[in-house]
C-alpha atoms as a PDB file:
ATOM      1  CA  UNK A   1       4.088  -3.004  19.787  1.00  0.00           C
ATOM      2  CA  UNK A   2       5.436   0.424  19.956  1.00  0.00           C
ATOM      3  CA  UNK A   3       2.977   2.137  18.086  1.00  0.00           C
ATOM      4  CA  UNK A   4      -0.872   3.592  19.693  1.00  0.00           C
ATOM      5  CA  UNK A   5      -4.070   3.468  17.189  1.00  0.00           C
ATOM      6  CA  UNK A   6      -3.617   7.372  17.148  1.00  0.00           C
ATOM      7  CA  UNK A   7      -0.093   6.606  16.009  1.00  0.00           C
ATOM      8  CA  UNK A   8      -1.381   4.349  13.159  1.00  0.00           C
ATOM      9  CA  UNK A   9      -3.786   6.553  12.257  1.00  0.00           C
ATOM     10  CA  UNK A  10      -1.243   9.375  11.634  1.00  0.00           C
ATOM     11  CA  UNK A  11       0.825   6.800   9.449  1.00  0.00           C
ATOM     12  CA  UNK A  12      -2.456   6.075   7.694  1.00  0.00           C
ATOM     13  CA  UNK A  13      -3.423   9.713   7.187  1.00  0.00           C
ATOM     14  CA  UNK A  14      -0.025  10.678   6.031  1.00  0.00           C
ATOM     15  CA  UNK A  15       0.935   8.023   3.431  1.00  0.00           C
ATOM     16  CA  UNK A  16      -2.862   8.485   1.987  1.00  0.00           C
ATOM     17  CA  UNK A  17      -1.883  12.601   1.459  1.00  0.00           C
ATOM     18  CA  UNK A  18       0.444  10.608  -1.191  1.00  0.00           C
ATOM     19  CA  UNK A  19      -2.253   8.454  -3.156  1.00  0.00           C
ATOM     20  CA  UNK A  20      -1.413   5.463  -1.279  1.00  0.00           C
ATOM     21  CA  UNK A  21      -2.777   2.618   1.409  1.00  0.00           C
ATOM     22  CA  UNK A  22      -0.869   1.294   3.920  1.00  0.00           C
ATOM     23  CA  UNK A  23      -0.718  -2.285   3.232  1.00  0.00           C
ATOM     24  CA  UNK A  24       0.965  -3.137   6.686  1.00  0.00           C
ATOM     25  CA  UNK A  25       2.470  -1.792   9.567  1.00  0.00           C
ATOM     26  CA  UNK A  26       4.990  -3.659  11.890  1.00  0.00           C
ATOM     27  CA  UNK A  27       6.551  -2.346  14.433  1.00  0.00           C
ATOM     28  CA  UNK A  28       8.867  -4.438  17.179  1.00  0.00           C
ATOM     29  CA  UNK A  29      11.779  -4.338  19.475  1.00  0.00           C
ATOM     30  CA  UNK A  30      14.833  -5.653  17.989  1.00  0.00           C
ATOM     31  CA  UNK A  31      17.948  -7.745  19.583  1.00  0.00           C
ATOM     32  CA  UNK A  32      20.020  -4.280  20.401  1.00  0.00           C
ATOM     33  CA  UNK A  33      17.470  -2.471  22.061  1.00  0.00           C
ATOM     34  CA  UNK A  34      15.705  -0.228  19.665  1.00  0.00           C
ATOM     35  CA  UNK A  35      12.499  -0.653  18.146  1.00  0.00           C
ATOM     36  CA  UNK A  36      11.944  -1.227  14.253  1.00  0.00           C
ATOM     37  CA  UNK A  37       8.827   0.227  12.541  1.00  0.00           C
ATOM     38  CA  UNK A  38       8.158  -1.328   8.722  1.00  0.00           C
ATOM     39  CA  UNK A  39       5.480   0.410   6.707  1.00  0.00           C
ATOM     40  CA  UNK A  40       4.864  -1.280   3.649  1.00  0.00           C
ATOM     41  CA  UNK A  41       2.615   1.041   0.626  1.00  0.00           C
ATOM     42  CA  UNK A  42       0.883  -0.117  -2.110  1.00  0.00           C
ATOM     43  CA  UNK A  43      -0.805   2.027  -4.896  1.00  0.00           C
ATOM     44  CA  UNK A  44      -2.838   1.603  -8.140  1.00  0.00           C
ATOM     45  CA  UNK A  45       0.226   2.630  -9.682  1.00  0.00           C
ATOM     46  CA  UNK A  46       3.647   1.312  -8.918  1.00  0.00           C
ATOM     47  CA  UNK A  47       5.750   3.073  -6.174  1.00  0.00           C
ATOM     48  CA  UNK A  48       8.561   4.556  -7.246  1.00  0.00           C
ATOM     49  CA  UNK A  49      12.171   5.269  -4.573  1.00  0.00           C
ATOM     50  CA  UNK A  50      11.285   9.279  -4.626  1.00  0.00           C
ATOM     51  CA  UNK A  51       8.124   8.470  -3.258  1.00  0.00           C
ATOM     52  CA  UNK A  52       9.189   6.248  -0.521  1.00  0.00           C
ATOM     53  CA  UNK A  53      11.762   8.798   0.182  1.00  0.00           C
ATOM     54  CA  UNK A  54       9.154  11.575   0.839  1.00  0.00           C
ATOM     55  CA  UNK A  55       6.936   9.622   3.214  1.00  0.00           C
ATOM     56  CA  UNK A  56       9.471   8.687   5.196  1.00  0.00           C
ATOM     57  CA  UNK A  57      10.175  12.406   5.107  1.00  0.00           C
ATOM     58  CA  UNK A  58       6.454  13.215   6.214  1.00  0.00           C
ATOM     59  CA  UNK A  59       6.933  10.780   8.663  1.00  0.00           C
ATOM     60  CA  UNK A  60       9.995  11.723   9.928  1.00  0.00           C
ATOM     61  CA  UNK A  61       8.364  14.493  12.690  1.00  0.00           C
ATOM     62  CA  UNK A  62       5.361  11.930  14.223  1.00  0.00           C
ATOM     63  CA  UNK A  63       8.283   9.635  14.675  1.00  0.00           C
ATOM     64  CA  UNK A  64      10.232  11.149  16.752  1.00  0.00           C
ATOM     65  CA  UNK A  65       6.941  10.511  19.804  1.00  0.00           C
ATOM     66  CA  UNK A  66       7.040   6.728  18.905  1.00  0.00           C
ATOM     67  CA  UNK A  67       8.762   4.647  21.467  1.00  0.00           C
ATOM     68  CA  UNK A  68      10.293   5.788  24.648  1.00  0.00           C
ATOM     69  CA  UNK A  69      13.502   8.133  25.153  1.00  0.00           C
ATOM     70  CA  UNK A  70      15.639   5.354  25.968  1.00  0.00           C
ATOM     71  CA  UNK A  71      14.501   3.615  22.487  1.00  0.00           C
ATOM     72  CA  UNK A  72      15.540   4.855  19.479  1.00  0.00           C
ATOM     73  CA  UNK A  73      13.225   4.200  16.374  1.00  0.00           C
ATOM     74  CA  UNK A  74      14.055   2.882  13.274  1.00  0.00           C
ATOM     75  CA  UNK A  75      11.897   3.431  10.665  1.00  0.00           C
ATOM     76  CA  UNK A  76      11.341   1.778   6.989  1.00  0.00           C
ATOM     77  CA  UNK A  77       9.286   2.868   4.422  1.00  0.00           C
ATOM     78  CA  UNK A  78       9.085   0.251   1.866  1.00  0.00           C
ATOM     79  CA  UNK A  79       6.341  -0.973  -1.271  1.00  0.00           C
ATOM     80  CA  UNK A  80       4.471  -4.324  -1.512  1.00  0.00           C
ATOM     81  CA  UNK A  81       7.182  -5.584  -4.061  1.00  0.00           C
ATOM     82  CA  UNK A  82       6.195  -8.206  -7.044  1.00  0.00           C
ATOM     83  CA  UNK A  83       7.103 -11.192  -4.705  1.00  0.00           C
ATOM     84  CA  UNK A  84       4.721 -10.186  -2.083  1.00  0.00           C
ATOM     85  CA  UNK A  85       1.224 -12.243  -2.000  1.00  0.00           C
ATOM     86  CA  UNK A  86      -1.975 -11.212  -3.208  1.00  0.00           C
ATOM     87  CA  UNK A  87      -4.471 -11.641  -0.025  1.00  0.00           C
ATOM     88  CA  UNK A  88      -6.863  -8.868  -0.337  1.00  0.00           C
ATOM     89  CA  UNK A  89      -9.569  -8.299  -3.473  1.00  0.00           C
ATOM     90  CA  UNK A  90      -7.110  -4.490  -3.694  1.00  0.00           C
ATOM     91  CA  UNK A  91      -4.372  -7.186  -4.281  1.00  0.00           C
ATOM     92  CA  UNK A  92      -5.334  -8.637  -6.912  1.00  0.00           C
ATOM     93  CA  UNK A  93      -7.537  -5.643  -8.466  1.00  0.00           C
ATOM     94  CA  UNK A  94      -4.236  -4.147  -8.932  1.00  0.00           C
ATOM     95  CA  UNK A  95      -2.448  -7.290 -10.289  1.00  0.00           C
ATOM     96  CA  UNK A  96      -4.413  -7.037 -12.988  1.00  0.00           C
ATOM     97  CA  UNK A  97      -3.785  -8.438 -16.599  1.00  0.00           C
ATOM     98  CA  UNK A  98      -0.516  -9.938 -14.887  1.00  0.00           C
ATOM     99  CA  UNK A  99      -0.193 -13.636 -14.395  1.00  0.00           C
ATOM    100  CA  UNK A 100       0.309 -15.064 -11.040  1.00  0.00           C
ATOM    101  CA  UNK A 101       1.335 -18.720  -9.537  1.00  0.00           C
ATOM    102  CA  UNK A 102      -1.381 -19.923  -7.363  1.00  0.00           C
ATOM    103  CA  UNK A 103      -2.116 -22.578  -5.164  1.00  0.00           C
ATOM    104  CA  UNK A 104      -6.064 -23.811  -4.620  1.00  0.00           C
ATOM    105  CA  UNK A 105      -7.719 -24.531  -1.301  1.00  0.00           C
ATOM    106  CA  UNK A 106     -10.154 -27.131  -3.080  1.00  0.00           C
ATOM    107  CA  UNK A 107     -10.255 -27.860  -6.813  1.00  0.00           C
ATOM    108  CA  UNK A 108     -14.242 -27.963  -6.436  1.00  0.00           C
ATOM    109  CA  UNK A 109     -14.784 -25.053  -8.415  1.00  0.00           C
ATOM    110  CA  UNK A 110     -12.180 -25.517 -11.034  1.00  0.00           C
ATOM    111  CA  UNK A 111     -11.593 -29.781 -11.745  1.00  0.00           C
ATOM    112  CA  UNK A 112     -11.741 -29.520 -14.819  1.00  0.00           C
ATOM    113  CA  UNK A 113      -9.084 -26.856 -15.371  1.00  0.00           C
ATOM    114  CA  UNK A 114      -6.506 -27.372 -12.137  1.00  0.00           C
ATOM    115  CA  UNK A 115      -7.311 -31.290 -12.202  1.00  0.00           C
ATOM    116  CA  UNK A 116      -5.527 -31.031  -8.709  1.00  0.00           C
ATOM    117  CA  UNK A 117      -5.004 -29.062  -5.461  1.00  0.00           C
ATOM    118  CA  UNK A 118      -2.011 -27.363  -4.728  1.00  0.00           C
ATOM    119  CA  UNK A 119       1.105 -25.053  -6.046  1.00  0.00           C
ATOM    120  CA  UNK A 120       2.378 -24.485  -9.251  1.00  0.00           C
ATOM    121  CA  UNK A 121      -1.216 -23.596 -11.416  1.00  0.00           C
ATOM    122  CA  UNK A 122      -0.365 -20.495 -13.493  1.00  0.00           C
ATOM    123  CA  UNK A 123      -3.098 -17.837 -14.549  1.00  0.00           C
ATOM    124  CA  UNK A 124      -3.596 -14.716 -15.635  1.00  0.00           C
ATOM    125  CA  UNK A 125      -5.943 -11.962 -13.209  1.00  0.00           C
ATOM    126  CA  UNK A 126      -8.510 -10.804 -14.608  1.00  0.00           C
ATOM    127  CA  UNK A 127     -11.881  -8.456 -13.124  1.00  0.00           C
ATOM    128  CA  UNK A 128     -12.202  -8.623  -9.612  1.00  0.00           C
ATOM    129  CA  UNK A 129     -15.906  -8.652  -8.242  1.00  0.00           C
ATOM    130  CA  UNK A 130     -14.726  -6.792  -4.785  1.00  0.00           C
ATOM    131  CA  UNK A 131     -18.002  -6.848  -2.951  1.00  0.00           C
ATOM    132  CA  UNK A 132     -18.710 -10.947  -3.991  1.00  0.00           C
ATOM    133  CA  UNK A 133     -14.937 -11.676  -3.021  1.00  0.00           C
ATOM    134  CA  UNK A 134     -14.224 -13.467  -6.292  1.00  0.00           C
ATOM    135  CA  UNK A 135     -11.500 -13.061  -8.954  1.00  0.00           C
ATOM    136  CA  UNK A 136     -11.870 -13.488 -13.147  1.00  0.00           C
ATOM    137  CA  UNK A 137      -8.660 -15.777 -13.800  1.00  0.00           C
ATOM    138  CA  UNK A 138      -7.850 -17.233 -17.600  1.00  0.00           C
ATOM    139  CA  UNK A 139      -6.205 -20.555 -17.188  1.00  0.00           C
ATOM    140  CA  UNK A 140      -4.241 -21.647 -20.297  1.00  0.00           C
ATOM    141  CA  UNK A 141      -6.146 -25.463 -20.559  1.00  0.00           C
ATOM    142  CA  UNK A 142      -3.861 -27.413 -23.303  1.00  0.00           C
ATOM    143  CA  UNK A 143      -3.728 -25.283 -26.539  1.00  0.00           C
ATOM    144  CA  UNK A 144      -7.236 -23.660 -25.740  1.00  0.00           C
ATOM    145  CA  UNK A 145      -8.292 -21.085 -22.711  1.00  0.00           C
ATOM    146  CA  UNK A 146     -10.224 -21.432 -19.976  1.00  0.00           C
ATOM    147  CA  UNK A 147     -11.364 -18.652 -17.990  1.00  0.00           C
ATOM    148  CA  UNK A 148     -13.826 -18.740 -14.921  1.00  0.00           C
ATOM    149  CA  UNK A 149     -14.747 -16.968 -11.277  1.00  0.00           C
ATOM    150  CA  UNK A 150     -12.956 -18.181  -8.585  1.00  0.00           C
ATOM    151  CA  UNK A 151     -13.971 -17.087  -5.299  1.00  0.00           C
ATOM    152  CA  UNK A 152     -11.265 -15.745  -3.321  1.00  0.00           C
ATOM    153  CA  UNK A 153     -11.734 -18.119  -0.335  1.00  0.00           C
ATOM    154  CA  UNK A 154     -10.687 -20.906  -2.845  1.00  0.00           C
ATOM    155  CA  UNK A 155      -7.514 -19.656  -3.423  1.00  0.00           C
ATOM    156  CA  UNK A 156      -4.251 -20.378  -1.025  1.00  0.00           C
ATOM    157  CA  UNK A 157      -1.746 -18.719  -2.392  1.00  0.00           C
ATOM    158  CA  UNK A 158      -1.412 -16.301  -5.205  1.00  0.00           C
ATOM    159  CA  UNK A 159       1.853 -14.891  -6.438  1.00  0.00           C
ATOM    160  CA  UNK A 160       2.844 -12.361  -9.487  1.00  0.00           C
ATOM    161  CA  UNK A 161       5.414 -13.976 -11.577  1.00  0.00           C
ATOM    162  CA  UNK A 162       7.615 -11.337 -13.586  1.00  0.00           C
ATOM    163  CA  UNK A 163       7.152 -12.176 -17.195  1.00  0.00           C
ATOM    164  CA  UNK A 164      10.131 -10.535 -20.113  1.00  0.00           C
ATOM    165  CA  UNK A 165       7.545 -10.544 -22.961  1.00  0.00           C
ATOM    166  CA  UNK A 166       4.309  -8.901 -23.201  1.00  0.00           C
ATOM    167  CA  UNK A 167       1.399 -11.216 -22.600  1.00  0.00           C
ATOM    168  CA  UNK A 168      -0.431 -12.977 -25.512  1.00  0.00           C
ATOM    169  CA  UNK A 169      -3.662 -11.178 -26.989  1.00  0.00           C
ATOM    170  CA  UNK A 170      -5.600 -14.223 -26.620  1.00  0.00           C
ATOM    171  CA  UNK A 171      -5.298 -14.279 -23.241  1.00  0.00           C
ATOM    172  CA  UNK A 172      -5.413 -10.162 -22.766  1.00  0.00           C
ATOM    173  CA  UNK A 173      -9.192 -10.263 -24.613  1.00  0.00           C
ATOM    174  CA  UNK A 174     -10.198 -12.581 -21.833  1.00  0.00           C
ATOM    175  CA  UNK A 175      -9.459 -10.686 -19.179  1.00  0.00           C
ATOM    176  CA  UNK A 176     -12.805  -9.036 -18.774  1.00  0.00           C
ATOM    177  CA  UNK A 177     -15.299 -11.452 -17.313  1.00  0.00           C
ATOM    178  CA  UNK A 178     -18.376 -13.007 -18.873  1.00  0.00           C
ATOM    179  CA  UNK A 179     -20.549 -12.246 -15.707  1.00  0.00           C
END
């Protein structure tokens, strides 16, 4: 690691300035020498190239201290992107309304909807209950819909799938949970 916690701390403070969190940071030597930094952003809203282009900007300056002066830096400024995972509760807050592929730990809580662990169970995100560390998801269960808390420990994998048509109203009234 190239980078100090004062270093990440700048990167934190600066990308913030622009209405954003930093989702990760890596930063590594690479094969000729020279040392790679990746920041990936993620925002309530979608990230768009101009804005990418100005933090690197911003960050241009604090980068030039990263490293040593035998090691040049190369620096990336990149967003989340729709085939990223969802692994936080800010993940999936923001995935919200979209439907997502997603693979179960357990299928304790949800037997009678999943009828089996693993990939390929499709849903659509509902609330997220950030402080109890569970999701709203609306499962489509045969011709009728199902829609239930899952806690977030329950869930492996979750992925947003890109979808060409706008989602169906039946599942879009669901989307706000029951409590």
């Amino acid at each position: 690691m190239i980078l100090s916690e004062q270093d990440r701390a700048t990167i934190e403070a600066i990308v913030s300035q622009f209405g954003l969190d930093v989702d990760r940071i890596d930063d590594s030597g690479t094969s000729e020498g020279a040392a790679s930094v990746k920041i990936i952003v993620d925002g309530d809203n979608p990230v768009g190239l101009d804005e990418l282009a100005e933090i690197s900007n911003a960050l241009d300056a604090p980068s030039q201290g990263w490293g040593s002066t035998e090691q040049k830096v190369i620096l990336e400024v990149s967003s989340r992107g729709v085939g990223a995972p969802l692994e936080t509760p800010r993940h999936f807050r923001r995935a919200r309304g979209r439907k997502a592929e997603i693979a179960f730990a357990s299928t304790d809580a949800l037997s009678d909807v999943i009828g089996e662990k693993g990939r390929g169970h499709k849903a659509r995100i509902g609330d997220v209950d950030e402080p109890g560390g569970r999701v709203w998801l609306v499962f489509k269960a045969g011709k009728s819909l199902h829609a239930q808390w899952v806690g977030l420990g329950d869930i492996e994998r979750a992925v947003v799938q890109v979808e060409f048509s706008s989602p169906p109203q039946d599942e879009i009234d669901r989307l706000v949970a029951d409590s």
